[in-house]
Protein backbone atom coordinates (compact mmCIF):
# COMPACT_ATOMS: atom_id res chain seq x y z
CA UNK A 1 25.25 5.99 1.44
CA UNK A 2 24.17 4.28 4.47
CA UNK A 3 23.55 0.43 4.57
CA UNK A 4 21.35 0.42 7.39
CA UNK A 5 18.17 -1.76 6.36
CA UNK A 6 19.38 -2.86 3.47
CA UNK A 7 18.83 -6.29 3.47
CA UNK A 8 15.14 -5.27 4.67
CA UNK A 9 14.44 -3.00 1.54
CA UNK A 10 15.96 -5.86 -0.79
CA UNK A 11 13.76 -8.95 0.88
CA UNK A 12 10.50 -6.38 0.96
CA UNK A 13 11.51 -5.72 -2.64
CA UNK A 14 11.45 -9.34 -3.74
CA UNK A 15 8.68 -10.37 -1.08
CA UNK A 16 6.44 -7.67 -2.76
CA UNK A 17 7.75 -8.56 -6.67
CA UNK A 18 6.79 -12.05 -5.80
CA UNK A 19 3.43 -11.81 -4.19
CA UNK A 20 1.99 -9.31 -7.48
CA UNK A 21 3.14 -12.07 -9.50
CA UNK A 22 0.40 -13.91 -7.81
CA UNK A 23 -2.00 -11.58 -7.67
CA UNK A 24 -1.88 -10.63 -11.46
CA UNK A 25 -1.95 -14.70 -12.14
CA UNK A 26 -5.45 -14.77 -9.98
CA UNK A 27 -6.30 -11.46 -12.09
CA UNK A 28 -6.21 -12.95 -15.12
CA UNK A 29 -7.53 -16.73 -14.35
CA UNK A 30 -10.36 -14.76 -12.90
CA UNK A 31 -10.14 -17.32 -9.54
CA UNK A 32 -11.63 -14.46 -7.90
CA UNK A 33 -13.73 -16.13 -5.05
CA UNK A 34 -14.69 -13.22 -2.34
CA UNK A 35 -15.48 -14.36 1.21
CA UNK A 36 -17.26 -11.92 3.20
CA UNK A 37 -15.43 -10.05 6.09
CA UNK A 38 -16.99 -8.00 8.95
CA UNK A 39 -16.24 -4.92 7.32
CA UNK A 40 -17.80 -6.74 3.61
CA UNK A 41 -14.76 -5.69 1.85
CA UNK A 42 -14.49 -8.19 -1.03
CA UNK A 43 -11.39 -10.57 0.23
CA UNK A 44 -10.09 -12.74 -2.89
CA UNK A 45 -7.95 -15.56 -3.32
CA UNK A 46 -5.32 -13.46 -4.20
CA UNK A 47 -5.34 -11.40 -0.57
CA UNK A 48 -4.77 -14.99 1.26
CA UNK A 49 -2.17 -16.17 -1.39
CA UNK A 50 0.18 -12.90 -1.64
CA UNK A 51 0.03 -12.99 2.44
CA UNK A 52 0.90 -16.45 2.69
CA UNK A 53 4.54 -15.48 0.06
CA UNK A 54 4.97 -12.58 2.16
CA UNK A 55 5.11 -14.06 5.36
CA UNK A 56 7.16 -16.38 4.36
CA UNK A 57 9.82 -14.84 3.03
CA UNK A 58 9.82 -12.31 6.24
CA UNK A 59 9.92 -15.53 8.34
CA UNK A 60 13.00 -16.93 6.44
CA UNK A 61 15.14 -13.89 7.25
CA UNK A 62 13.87 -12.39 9.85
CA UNK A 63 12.41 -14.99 12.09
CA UNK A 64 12.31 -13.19 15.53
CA UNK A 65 10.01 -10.13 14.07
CA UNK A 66 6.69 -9.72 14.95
CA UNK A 67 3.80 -9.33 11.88
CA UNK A 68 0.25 -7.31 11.51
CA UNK A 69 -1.61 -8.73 8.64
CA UNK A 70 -5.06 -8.43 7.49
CA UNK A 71 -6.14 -11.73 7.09
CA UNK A 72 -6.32 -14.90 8.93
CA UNK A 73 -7.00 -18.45 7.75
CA UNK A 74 -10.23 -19.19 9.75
CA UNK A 75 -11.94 -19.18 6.68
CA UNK A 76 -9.89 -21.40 4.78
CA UNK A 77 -9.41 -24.31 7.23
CA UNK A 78 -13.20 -24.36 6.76
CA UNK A 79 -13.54 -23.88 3.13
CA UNK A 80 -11.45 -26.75 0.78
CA UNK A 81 -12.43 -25.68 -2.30
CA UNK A 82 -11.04 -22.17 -1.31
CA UNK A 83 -8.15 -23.39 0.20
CA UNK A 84 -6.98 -25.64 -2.36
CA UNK A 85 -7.25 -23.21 -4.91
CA UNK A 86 -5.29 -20.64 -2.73
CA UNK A 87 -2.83 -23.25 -2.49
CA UNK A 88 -2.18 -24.05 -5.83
CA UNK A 89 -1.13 -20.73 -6.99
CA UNK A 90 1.09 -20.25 -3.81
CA UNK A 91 2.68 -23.31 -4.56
CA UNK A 92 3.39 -22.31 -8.36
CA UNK A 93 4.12 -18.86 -7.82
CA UNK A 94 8.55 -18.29 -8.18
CA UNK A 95 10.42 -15.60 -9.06
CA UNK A 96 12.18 -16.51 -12.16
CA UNK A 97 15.64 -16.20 -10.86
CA UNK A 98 17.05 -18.70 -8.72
CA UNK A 99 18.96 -16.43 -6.42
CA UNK A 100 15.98 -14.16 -5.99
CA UNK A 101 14.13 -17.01 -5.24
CA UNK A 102 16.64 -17.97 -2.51
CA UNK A 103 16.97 -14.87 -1.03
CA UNK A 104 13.18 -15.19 0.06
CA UNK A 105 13.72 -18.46 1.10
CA UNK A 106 11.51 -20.64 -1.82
CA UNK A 107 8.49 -22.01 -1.64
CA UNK A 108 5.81 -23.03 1.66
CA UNK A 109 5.97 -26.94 2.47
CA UNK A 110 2.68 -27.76 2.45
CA UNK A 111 -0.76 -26.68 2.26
CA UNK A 112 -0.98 -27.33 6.21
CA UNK A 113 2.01 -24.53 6.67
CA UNK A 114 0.46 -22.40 4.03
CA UNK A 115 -2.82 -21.81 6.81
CA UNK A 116 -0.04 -21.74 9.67
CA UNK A 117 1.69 -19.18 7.83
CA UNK A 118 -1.01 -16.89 7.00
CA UNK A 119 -1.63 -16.95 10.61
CA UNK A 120 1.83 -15.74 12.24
CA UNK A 121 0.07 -12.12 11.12
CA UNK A 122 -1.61 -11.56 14.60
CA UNK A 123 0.91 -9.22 16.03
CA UNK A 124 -1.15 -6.50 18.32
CA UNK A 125 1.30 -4.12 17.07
CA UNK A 126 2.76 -1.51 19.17
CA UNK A 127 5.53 1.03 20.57
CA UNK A 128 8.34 -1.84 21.03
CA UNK A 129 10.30 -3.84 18.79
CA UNK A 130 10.46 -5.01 15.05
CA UNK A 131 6.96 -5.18 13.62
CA UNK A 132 5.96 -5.58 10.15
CA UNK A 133 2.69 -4.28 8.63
CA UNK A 134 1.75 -6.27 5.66
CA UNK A 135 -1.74 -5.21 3.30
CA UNK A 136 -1.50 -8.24 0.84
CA UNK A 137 -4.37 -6.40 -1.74
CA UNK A 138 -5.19 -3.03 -0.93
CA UNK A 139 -7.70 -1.79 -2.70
CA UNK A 140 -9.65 -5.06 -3.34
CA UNK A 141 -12.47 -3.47 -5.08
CA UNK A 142 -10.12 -1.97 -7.15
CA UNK A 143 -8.32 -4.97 -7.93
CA UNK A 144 -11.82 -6.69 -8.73
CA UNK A 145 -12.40 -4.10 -11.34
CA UNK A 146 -8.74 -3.85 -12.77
CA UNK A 147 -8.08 -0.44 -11.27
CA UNK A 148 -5.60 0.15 -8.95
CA UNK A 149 -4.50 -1.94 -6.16
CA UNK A 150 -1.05 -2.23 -4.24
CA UNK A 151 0.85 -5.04 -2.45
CA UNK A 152 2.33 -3.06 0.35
CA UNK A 153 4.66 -4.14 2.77
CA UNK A 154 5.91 -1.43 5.97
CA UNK A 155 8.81 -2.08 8.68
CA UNK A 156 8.06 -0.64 12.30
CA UNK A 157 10.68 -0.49 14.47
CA UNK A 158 9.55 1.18 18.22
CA UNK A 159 6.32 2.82 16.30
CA UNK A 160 8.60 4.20 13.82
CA UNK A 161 8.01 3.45 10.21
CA UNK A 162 11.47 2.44 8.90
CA UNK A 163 11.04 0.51 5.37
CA UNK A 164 8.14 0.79 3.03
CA UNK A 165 7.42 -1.08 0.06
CA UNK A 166 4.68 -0.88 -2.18
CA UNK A 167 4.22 -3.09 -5.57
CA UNK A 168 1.42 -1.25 -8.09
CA UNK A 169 0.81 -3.40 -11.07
CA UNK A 170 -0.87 -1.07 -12.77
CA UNK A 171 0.63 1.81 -12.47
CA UNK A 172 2.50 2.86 -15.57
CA UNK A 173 6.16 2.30 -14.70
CA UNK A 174 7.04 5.83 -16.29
CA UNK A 175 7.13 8.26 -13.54
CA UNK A 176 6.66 11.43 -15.77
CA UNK A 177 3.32 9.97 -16.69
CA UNK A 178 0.88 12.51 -14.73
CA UNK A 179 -2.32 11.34 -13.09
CA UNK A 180 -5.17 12.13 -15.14
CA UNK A 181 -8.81 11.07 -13.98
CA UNK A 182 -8.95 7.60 -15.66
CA UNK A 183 -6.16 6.22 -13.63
CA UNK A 184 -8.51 4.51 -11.33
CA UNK A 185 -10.72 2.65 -13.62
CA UNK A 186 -10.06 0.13 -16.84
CA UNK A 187 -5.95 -0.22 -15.77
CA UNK A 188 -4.42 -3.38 -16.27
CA UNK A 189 -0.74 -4.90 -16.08
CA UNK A 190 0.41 -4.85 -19.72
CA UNK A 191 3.29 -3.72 -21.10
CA UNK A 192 4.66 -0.40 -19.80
CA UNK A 193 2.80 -0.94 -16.71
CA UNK A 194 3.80 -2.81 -12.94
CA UNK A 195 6.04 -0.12 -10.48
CA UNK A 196 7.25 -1.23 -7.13
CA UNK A 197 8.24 2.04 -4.53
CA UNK A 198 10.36 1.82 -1.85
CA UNK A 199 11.65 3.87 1.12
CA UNK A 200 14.40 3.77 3.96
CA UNK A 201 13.91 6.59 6.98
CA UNK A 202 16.40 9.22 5.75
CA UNK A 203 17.67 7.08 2.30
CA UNK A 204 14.39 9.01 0.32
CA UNK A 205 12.23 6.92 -1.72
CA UNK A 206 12.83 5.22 -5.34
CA UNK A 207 10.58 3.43 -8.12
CA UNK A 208 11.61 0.63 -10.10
CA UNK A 209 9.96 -1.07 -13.09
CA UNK A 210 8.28 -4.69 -12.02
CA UNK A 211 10.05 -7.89 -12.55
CA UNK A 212 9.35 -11.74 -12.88
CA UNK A 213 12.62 -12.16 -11.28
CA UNK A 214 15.79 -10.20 -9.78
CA UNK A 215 15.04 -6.43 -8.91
CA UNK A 216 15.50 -4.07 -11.62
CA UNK A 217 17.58 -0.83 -11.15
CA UNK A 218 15.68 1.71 -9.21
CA UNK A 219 15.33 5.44 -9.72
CA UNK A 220 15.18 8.15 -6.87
CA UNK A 221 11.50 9.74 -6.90
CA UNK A 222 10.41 13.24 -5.58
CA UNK A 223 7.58 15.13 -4.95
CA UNK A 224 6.79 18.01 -7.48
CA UNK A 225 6.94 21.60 -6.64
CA UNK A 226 3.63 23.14 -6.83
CA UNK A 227 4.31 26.60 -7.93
CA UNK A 228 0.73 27.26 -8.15
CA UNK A 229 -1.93 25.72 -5.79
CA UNK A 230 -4.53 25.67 -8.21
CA UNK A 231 -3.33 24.34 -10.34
CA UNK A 232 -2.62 21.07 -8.08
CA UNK A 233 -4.11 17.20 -8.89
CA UNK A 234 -5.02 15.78 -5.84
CA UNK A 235 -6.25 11.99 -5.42
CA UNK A 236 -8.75 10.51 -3.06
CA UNK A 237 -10.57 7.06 -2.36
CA UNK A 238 -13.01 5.68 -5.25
CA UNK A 239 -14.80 4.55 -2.46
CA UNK A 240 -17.35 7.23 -0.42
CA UNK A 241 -17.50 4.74 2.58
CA UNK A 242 -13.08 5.02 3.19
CA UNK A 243 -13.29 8.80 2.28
CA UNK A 244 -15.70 11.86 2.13
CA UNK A 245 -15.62 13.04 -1.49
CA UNK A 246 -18.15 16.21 -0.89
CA UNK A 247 -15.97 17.48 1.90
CA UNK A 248 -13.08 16.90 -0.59
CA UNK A 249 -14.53 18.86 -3.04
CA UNK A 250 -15.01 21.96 -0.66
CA UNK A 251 -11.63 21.87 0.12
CA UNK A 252 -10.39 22.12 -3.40
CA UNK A 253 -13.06 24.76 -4.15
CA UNK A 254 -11.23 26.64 -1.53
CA UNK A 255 -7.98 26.30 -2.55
CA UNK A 256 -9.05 27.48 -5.69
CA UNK A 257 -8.36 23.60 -7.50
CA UNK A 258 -11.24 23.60 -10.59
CA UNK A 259 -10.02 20.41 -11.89
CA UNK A 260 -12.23 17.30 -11.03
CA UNK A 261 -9.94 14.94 -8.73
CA UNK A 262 -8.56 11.67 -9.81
CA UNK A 263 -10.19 8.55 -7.68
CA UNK A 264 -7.78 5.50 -7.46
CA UNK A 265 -8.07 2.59 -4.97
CA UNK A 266 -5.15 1.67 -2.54
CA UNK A 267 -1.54 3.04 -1.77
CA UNK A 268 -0.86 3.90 -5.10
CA UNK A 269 -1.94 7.04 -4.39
CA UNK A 270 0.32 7.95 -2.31
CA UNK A 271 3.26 6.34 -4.85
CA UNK A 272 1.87 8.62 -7.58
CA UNK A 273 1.93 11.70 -5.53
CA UNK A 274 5.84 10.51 -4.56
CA UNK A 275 6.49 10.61 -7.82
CA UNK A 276 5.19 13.86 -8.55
CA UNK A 277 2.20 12.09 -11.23
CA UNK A 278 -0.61 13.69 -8.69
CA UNK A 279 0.19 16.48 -5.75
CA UNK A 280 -2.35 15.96 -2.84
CA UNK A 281 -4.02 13.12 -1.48
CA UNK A 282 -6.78 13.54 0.95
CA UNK A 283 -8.66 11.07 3.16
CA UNK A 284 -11.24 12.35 5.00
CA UNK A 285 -13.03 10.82 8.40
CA UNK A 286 -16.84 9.65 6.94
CA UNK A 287 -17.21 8.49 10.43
CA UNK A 288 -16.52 9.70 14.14
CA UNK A 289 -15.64 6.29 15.49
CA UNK A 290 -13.61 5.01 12.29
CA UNK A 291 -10.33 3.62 12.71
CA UNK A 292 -7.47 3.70 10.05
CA UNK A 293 -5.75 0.58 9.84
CA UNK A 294 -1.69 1.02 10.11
CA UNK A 295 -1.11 -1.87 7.32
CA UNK A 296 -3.59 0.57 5.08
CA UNK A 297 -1.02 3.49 5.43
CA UNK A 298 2.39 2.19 6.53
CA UNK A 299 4.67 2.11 3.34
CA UNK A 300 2.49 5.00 1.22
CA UNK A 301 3.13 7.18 4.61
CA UNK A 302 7.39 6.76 4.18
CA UNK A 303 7.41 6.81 0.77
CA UNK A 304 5.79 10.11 0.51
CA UNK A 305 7.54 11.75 3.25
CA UNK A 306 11.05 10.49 2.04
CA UNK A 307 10.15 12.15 -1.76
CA UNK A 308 9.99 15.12 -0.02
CA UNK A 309 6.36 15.23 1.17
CA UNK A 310 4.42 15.87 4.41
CA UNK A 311 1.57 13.29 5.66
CA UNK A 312 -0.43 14.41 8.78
CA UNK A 313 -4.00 13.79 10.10
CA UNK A 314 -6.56 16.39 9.64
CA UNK A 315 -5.51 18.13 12.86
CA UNK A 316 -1.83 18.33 11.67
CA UNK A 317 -0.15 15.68 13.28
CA UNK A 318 2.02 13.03 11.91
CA UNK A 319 0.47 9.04 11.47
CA UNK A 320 1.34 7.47 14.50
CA UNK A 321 2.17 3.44 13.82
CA UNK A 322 3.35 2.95 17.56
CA UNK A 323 -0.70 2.79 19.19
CA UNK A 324 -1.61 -0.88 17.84
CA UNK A 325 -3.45 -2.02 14.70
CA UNK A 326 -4.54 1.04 13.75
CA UNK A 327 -4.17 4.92 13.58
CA UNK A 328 -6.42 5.33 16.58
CA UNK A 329 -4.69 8.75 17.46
CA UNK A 330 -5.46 10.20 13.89
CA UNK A 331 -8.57 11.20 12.07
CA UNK A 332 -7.95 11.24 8.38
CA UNK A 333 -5.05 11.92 6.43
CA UNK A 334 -3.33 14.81 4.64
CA UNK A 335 -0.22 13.99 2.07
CA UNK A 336 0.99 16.90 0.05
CA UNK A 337 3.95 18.68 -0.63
CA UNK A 338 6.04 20.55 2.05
CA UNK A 339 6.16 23.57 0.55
CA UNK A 340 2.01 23.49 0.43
CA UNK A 341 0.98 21.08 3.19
CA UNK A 342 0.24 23.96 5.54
CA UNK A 343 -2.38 25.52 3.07
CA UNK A 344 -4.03 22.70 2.53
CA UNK A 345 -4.51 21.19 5.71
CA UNK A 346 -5.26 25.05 7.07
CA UNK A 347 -8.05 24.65 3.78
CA UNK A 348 -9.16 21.14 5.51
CA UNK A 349 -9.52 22.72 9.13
CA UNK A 350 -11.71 25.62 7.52
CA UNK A 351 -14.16 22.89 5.65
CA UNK A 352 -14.22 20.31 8.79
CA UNK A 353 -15.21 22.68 11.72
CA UNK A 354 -17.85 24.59 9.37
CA UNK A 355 -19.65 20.69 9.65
């Protein structure tokens, strides 16, 4: 078994573990303060505050690597109310295991470097060098709602996606459990529930039940064979503005797919398809000029592909992480199976050029 990026894997592990700790703790206090963003996805408290853990424990091992983050703290060097609150939970948020805890390097200094920090996430991205893609709440609506959300965490090295993490609180941590279409609404983080996924290029992909502390033992995950097409479960966005949900419903109607698909916010869709709980995942361009954004895909796109799947855009060609801050080379995306992908992104071809 090779070693290479192992002390990557392990620090995104813990990074990840550590930052849904706070994100379930702002979940429950209901601190859920949204400031607007161009885009006017909700951005919470617990978006700045898992960013802040992440970055910091990258910084503490890996101090020469670049980062691409969602958020910057504009908005919180203007806002104190925000900001203090934000900075409270960072502050109180530990794994509860001392050497796990030291591994990431402990806690931020000060409120001060907590805005500094959240900051060092302005990385343009690119073809050269270490480069880590970091989506502290994807999915924020479903987070809001107690869906599904993910912490996800991706290393790029030269464009190439090398280590992805994701953290899904409320996923259930069984992997046999199969996808059915409530898994995207009324979810929460009780007992049975928190999985974090994780990937090395050419190690394949594992799960892992959630921890408040060290890393639990991990399982390998795989995609499921889909003897019969039809028979397939394939996910998409909740939201119609990320993903078109009537051309998604041609394309199962063509593959001959009669039952309705499950809707779940975030990268956990692509960690339930790794883990053979769902079998397809479409996203589908609403919009000519609309750009993917690489932290949005990173991990979910090596995960997948290392349990055996293939991810492609709608033309057919792979997710290419090496153009800047987004997928600006790809239109949509197309996860599935090997054995299948070919159908169903011939299927998708069919449905988009008819348009």
């Amino acid at each position: 078994m090779s070693h290479h990026y192992a002390q990557e894997l392990q620090i995104a592990l813990l990074a990840v573990q550590r930052a849904t700790l706070l994100t379930k703790r702002v979940f429950h206090e209901k601190a859920k303060g949204t400031a607007s963003k161009d885009d006017k996805s909700p951005v919470t408290i617990g978006d700045f505050g898992a960013q802040a853990l992440i970055i910091s424990a990258l910084r503490h091992s890996f101090p020469g690597d670049e980062i691409v983050a969602e958020e910057e703290a504009s908005a919180l060097r203007e806002n104190e109310g925000l900001r203090s609150q934000i900075w409270e939970l960072v502050k109180t948020t530990k794994l509860n295991d001392t050497s796990a805890e030291e591994q990431l390097g402990g806690g931020i200094k000060d409120e001060a470097a907590m805005l500094d920090i959240i900051d060092e996430g302005k990385s343009k991205g690119g073809a050269k060098g270490r480069i880590w893609a970091i989506d502290p709440i994807d999915g924020t609506k479903g987070f809001l709602r107690g869906g599904q959300y993910a912490v996800c965490l991706g290393l790029m090295v030269d464009g190439d996606v090398k280590v992805g993490v994701l953290g899904c609180p409320n996923l259930p941590v069984d992997d046999s459990v199969s996808l059915d279409t409530k898994a995207g609404v009324d979810q929460s983080d009780e007992e049975g529930k928190g999985v974090l996924f994780g990937a090395v290029q050419g190690q394949g992909a594992t799960s892992r039940p959630m921890s408040t502390g060290r890393l639990q033992g991990s399982k390998p995950i795989h995609m499921k064979r889909v003897e019969d097409i039809t028979q397939a479960t394939f996910c998409e966005s909740v939201e119609a503005g990320h993903s078109s949900q009537d051309d998604a419903a041609k394309i199962a109607q063509k593959l001959g797919i009669a039952k309705p698909s499950v809707r779940m916010d975030s990268q956990a869709k692509y960690g339930s398809i790794a883990r053979g709980a769902g079998d397809l995942y479409l996203r589908l361009p609403v919009r000519k000029d609309y750009q993917e954004k690489i932290w949005d895909h990173a991990a979910g796109d090596l995960i997948v592909r290392e349990a055996g799947g293939v991810v492609t855009d709608v033309e057919g060609s792979r997710l290419d992480f090496s153009v800047g801050r987004t997928l600006a080379e790809n239109k949509g995306v197309i996860a599935a199976p090997k054995a299948v992908h070919p159908q169903v992104l011939d299927a998708v071809k069919s449905v988009l050029a008819a348009k």
